[in-house]
PDB file of N, CA and C in Angstrom:
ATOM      1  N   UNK A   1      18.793  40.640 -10.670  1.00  0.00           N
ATOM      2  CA  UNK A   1      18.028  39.449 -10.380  1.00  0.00           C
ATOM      3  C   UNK A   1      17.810  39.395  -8.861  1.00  0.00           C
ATOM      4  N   UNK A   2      16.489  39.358  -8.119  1.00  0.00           N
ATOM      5  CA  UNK A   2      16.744  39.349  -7.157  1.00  0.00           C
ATOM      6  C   UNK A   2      16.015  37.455  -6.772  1.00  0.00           C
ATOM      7  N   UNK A   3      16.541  37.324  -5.127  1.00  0.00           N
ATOM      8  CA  UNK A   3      16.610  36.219  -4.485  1.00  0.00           C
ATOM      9  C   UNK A   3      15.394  35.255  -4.861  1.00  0.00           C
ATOM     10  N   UNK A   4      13.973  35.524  -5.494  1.00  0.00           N
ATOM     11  CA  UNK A   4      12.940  34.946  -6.078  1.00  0.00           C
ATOM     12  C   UNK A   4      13.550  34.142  -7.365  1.00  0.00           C
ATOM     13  N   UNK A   5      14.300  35.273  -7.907  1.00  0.00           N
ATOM     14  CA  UNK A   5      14.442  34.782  -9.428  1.00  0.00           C
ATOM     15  C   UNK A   5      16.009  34.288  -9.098  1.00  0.00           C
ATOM     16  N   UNK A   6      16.867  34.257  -8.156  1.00  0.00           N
ATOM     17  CA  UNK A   6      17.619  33.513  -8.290  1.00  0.00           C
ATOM     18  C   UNK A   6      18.411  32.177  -8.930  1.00  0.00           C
ATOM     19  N   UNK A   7      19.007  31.973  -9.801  1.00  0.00           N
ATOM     20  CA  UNK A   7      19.371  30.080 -10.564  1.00  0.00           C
ATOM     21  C   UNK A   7      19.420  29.476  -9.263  1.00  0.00           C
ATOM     22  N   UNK A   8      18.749  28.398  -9.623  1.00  0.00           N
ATOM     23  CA  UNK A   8      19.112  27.516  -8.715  1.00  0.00           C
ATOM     24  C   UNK A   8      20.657  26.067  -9.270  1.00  0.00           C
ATOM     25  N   UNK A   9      20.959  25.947  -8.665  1.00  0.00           N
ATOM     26  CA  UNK A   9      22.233  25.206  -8.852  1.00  0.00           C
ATOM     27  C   UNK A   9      21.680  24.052  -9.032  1.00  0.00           C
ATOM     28  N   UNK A  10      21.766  23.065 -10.278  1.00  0.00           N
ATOM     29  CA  UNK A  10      21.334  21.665 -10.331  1.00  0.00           C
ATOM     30  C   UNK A  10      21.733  20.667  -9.357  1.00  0.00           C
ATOM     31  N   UNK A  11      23.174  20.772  -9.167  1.00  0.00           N
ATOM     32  CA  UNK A  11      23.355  19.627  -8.209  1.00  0.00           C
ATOM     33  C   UNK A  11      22.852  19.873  -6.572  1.00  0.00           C
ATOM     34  N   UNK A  12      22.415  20.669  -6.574  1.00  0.00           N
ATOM     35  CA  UNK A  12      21.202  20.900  -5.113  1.00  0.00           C
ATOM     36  C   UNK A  12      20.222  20.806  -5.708  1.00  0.00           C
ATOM     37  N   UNK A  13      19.450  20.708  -6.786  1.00  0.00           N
ATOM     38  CA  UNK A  13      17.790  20.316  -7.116  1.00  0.00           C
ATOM     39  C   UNK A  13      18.029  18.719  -6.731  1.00  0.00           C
ATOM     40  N   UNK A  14      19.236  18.146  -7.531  1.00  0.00           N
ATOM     41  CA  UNK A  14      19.475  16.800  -7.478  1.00  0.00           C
ATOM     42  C   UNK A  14      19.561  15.827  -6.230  1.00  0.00           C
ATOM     43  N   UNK A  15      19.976  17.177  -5.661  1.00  0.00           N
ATOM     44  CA  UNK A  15      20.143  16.613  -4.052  1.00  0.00           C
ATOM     45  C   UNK A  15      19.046  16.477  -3.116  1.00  0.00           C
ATOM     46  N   UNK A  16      18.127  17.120  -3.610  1.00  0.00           N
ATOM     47  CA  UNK A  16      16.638  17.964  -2.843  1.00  0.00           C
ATOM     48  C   UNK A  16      15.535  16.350  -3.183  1.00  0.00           C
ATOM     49  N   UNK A  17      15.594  16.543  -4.907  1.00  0.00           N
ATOM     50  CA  UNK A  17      15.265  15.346  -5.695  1.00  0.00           C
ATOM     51  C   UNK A  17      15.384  13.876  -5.062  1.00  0.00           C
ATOM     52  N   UNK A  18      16.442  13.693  -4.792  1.00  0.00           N
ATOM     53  CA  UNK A  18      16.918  12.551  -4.189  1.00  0.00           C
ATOM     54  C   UNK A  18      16.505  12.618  -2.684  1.00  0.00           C
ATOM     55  N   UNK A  19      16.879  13.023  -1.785  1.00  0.00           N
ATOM     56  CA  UNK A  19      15.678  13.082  -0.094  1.00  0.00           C
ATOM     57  C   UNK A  19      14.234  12.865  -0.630  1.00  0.00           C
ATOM     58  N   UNK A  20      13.361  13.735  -1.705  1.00  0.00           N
ATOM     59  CA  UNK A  20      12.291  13.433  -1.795  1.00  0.00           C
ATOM     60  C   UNK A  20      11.937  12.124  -2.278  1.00  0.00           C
ATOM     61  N   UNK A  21      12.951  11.716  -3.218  1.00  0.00           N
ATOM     62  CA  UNK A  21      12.391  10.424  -4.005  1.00  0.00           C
ATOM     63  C   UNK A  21      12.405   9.370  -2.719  1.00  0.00           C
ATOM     64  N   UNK A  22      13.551   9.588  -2.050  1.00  0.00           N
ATOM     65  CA  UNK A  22      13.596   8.534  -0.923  1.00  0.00           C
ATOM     66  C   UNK A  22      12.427   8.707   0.092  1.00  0.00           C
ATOM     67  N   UNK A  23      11.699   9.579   0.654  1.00  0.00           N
ATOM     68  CA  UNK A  23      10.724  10.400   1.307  1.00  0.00           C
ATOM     69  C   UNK A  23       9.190   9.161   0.922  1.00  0.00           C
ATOM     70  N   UNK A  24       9.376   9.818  -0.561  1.00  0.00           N
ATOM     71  CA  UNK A  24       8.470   8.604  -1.095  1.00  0.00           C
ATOM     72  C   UNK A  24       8.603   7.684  -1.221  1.00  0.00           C
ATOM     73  N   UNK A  25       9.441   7.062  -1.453  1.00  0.00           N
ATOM     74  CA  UNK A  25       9.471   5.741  -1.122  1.00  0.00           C
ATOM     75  C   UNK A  25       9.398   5.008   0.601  1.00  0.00           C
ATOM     76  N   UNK A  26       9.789   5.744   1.406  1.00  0.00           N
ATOM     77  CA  UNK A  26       8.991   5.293   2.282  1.00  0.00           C
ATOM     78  C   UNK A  26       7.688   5.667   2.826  1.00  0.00           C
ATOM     79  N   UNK A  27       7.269   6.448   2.565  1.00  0.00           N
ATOM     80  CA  UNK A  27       5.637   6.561   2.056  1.00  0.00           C
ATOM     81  C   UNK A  27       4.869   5.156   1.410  1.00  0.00           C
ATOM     82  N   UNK A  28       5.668   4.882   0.467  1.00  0.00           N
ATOM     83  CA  UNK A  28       5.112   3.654  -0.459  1.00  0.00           C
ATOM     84  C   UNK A  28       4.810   2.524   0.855  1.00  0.00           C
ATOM     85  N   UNK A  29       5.948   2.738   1.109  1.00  0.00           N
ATOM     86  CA  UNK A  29       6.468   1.327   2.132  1.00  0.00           C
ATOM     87  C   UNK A  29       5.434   1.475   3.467  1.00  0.00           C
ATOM     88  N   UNK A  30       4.615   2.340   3.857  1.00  0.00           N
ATOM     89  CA  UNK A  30       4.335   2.830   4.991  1.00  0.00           C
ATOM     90  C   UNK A  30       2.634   2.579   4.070  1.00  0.00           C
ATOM     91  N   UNK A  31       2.428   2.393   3.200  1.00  0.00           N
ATOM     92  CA  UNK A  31       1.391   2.545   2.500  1.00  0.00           C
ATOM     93  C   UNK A  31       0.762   0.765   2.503  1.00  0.00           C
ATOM     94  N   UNK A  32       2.035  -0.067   2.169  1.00  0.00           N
ATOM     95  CA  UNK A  32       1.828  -1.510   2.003  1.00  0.00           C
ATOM     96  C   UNK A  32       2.090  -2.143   3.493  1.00  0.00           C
ATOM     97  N   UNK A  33       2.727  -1.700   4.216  1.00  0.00           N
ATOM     98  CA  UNK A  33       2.700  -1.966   5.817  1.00  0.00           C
ATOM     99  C   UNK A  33       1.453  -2.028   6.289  1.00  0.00           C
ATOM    100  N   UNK A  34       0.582  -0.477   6.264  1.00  0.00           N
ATOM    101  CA  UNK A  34      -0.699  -0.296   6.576  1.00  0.00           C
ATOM    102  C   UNK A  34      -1.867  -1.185   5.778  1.00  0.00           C
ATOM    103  N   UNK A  35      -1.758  -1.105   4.538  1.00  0.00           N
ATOM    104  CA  UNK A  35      -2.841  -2.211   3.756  1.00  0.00           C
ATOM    105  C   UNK A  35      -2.558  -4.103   4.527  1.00  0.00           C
ATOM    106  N   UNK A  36      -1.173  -4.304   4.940  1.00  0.00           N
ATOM    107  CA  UNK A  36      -0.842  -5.526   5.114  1.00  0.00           C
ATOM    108  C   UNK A  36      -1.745  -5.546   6.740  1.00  0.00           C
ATOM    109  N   UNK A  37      -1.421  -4.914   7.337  1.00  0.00           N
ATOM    110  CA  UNK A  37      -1.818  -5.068   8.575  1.00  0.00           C
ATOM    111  C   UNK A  37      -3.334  -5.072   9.124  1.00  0.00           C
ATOM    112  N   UNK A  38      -4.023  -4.067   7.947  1.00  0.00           N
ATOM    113  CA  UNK A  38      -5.608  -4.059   7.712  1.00  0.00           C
ATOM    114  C   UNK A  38      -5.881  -4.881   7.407  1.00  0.00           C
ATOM    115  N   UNK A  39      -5.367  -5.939   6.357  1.00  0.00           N
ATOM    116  CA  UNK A  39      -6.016  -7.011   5.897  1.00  0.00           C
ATOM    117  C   UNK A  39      -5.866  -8.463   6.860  1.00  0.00           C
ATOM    118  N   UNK A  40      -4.869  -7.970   7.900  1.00  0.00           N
ATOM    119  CA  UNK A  40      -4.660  -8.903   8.852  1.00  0.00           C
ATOM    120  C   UNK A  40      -5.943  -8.621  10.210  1.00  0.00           C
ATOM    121  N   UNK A  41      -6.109  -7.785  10.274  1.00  0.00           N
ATOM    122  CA  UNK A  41      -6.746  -7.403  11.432  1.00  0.00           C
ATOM    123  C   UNK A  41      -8.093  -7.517  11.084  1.00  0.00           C
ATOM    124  N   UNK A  42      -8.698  -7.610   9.911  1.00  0.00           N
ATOM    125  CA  UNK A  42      -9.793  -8.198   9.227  1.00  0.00           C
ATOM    126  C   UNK A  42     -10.067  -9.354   9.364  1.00  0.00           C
ATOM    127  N   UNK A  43      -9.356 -10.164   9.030  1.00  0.00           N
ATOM    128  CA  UNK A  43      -8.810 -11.439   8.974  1.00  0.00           C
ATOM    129  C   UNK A  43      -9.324 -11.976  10.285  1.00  0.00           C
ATOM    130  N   UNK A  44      -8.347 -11.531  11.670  1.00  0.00           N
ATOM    131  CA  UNK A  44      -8.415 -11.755  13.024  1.00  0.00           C
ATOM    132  C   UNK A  44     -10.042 -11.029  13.382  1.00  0.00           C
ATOM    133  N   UNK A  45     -10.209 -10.286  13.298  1.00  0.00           N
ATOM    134  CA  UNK A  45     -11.849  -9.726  13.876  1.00  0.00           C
ATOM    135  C   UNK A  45     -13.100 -11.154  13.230  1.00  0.00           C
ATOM    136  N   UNK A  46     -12.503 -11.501  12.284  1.00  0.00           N
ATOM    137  CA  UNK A  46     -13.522 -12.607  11.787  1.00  0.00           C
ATOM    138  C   UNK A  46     -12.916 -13.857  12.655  1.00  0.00           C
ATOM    139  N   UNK A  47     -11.745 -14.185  13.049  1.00  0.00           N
ATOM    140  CA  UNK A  47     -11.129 -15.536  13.994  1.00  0.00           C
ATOM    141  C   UNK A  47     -12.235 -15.303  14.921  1.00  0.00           C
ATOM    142  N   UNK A  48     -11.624 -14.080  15.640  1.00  0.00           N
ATOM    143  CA  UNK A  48     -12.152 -13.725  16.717  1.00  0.00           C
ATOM    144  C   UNK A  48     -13.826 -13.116  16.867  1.00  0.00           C
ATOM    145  N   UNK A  49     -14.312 -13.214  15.876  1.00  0.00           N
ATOM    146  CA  UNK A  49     -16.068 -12.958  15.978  1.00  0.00           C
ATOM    147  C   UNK A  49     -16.745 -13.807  17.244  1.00  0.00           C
ATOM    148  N   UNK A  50     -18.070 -12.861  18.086  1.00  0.00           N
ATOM    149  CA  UNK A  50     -18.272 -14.164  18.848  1.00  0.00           C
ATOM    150  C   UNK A  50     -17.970 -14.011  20.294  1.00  0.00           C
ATOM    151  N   UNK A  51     -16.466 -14.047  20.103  1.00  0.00           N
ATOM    152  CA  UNK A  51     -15.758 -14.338  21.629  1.00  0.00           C
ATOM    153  C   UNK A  51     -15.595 -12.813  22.488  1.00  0.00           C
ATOM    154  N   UNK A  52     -15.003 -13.419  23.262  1.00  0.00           N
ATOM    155  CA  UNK A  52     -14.925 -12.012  24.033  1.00  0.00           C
ATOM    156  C   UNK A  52     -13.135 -11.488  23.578  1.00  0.00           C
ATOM    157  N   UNK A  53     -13.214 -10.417  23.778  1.00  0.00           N
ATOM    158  CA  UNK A  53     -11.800 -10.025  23.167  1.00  0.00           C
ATOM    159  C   UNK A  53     -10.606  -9.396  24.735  1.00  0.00           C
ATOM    160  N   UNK A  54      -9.462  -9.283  24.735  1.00  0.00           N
ATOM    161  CA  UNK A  54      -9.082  -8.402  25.462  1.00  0.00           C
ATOM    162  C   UNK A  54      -8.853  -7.241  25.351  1.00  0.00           C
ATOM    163  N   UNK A  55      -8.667  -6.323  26.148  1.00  0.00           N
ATOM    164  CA  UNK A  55      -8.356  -4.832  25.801  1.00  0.00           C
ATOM    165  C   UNK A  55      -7.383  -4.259  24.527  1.00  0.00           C
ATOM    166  N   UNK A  56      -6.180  -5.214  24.402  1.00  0.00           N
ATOM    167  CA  UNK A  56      -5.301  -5.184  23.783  1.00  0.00           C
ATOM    168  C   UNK A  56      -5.850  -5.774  22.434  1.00  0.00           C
ATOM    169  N   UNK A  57      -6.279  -7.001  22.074  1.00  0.00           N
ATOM    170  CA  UNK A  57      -6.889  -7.133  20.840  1.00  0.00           C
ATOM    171  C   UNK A  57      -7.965  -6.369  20.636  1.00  0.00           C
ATOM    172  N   UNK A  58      -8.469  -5.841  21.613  1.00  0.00           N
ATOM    173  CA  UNK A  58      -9.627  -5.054  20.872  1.00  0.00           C
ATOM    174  C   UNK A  58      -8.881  -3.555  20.373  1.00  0.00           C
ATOM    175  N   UNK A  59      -7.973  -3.372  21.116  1.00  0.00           N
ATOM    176  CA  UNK A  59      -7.579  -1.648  20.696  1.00  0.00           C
ATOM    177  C   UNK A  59      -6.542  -2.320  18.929  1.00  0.00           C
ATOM    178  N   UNK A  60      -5.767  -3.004  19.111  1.00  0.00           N
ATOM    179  CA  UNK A  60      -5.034  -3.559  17.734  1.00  0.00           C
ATOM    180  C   UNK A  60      -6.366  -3.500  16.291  1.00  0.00           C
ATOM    181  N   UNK A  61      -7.280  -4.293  16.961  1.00  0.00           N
ATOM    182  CA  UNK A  61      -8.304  -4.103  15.861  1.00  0.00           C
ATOM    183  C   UNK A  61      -8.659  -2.525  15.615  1.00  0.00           C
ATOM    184  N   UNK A  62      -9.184  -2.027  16.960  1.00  0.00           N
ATOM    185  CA  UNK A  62      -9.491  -0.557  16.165  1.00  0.00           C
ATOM    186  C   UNK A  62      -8.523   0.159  15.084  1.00  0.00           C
ATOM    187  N   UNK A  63      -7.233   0.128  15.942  1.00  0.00           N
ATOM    188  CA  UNK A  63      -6.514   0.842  14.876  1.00  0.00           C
ATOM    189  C   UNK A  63      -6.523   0.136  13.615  1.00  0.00           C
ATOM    190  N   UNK A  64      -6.325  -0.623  13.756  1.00  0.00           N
ATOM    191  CA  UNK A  64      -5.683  -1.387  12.419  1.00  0.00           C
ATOM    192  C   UNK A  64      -7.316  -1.346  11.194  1.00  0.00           C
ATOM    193  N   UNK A  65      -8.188  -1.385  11.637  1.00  0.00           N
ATOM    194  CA  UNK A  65      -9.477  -1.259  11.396  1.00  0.00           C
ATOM    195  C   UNK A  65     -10.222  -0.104  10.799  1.00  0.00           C
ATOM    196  N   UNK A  66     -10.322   0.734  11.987  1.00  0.00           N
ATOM    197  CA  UNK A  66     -11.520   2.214  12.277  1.00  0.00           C
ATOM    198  C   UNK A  66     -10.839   3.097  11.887  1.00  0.00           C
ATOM    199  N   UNK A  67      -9.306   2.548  12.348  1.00  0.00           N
ATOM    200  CA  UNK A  67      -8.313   4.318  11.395  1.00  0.00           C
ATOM    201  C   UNK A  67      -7.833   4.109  10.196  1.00  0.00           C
ATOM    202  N   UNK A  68      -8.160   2.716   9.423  1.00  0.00           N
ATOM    203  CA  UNK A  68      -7.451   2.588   8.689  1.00  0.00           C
ATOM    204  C   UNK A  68      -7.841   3.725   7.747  1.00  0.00           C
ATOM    205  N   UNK A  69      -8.848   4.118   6.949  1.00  0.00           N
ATOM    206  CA  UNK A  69      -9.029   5.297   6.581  1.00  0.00           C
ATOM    207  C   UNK A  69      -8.038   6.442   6.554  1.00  0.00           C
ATOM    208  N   UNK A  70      -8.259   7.051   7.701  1.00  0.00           N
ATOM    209  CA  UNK A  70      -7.551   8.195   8.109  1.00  0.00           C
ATOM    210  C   UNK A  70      -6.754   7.969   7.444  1.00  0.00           C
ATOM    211  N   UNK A  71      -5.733   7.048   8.233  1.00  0.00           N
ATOM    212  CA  UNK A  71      -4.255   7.014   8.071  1.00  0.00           C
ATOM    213  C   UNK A  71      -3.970   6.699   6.673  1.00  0.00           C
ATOM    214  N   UNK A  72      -4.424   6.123   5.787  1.00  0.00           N
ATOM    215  CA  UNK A  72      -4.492   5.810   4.382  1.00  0.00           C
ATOM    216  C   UNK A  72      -4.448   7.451   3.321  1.00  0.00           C
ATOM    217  N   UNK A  73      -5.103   8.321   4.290  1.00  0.00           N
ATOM    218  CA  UNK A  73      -5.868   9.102   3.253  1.00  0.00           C
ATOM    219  C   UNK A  73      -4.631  10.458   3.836  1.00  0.00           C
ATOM    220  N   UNK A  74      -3.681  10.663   5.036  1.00  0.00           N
ATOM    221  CA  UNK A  74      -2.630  10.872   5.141  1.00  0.00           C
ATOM    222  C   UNK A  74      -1.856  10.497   4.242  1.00  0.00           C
ATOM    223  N   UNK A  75      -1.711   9.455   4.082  1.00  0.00           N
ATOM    224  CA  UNK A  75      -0.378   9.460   3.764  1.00  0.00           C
ATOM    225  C   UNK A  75      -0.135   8.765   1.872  1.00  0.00           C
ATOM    226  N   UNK A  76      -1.536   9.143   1.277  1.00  0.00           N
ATOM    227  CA  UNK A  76      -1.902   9.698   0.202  1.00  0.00           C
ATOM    228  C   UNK A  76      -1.652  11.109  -0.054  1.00  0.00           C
ATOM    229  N   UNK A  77      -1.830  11.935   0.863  1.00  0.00           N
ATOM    230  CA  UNK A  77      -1.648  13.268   0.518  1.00  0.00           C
ATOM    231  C   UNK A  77      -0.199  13.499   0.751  1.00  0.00           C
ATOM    232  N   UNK A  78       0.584  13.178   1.513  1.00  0.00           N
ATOM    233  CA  UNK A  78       1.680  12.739   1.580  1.00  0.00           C
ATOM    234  C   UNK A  78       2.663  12.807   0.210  1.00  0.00           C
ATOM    235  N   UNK A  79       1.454  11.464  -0.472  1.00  0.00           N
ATOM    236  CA  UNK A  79       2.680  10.387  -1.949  1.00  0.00           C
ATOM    237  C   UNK A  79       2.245  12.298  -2.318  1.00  0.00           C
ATOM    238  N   UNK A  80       0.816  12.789  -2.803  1.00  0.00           N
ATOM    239  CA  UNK A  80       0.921  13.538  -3.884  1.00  0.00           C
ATOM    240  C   UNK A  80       1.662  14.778  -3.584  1.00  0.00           C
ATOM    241  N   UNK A  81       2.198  15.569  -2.342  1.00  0.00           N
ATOM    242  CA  UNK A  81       2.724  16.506  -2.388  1.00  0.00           C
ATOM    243  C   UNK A  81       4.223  16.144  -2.933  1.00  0.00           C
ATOM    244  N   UNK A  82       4.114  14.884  -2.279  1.00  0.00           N
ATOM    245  CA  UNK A  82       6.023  14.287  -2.568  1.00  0.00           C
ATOM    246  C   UNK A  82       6.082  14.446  -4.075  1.00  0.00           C
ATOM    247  N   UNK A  83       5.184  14.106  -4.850  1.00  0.00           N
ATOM    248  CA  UNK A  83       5.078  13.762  -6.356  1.00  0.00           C
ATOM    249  C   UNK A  83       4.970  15.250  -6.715  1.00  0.00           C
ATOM    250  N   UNK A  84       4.467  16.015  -6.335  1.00  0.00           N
ATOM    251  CA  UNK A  84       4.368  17.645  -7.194  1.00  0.00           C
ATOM    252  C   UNK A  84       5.575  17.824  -7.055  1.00  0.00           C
ATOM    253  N   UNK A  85       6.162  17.504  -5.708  1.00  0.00           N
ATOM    254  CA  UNK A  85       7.340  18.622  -5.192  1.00  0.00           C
ATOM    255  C   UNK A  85       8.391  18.237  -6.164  1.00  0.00           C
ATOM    256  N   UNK A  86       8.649  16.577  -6.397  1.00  0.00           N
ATOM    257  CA  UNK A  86       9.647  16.252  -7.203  1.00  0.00           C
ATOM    258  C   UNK A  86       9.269  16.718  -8.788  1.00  0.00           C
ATOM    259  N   UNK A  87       7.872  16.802  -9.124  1.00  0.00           N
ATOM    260  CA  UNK A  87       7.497  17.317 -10.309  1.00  0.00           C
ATOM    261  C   UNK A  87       8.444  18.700 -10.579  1.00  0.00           C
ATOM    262  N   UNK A  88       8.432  19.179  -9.341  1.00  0.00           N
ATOM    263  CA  UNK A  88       8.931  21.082  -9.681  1.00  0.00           C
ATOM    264  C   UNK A  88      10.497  20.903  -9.800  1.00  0.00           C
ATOM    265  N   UNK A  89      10.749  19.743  -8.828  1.00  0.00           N
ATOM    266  CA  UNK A  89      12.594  19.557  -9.087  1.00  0.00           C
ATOM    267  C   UNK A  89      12.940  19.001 -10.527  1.00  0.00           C
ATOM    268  N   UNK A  90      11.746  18.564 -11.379  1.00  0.00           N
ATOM    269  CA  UNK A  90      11.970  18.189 -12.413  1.00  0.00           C
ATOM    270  C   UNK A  90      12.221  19.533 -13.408  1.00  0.00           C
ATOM    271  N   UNK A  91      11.070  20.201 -13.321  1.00  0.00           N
ATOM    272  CA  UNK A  91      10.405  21.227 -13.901  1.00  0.00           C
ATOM    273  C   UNK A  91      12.061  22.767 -13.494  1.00  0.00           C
ATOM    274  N   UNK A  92      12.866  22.914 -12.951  1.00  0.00           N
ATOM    275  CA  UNK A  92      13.840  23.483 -12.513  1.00  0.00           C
ATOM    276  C   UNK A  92      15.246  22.492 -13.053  1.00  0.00           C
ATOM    277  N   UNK A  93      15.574  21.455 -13.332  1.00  0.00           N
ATOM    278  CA  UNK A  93      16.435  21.089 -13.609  1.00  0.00           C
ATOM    279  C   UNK A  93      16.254  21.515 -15.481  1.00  0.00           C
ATOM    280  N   UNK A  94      15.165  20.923 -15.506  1.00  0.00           N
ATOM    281  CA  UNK A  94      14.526  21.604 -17.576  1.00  0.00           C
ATOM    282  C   UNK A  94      15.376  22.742 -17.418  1.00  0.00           C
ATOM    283  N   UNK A  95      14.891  23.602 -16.815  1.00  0.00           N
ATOM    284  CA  UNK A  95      15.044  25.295 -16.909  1.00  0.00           C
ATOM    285  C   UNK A  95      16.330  25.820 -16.864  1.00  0.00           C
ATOM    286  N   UNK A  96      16.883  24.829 -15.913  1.00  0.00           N
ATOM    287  CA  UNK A  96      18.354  24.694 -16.234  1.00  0.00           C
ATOM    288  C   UNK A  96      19.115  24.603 -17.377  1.00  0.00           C
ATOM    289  N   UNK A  97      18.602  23.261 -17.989  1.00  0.00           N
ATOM    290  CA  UNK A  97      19.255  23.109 -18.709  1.00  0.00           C
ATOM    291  C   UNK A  97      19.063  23.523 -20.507  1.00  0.00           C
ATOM    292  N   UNK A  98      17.977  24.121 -20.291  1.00  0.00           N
ATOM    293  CA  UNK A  98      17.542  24.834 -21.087  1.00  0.00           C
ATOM    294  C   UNK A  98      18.076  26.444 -21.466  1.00  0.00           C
TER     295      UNK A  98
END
């Protein structure tokens, strides 16, 4: 058997499993932070329509705003690698125990 086909030891999938599940979950958390703060900065760009802004509210809006995108669509790709990867720790514990 060489080092490809190696067993892997369950209680290290379990262990691997567990960092990732936690991984994602702050992903999740980093997911509802960002939606909370977009919908705030929405919110404020309409207070603030009109007026003149300062440097600092105007850069808070961009981000929170113009990147929200981006950063959304990060850390989507993010949840789904986290989700395959734990898929395969699933998919190796089977094989195990099979």
């Amino acid at each position: 058997m060489d080092s490809a086909e190696e067993r892997v030891l369950p209680e290290i999938v379990r262990e691997v499993e567990g960092d990732l599940r936690a991984e994602l979950h702050q992903v999740h958390a980093q997911m509802r932070e960002l939606t909370h703060q977009h919908h705030r900065a929405m919110a404020l760009r309409r207070i603030f329509e009109h007026d003149p802004l300062t440097r600092e509210r105007f850069t808070m809006l961009h981000d929170n705003i113009e990147q929200y995108p981006g950063k959304m669509a990060e850390l989507r790709e993010q949840e789904r690698l986290l989700t395959r990867w734990l898929d395969r720790c699933r998919g190796l514990l089977n094989e195990n125990a099979a």
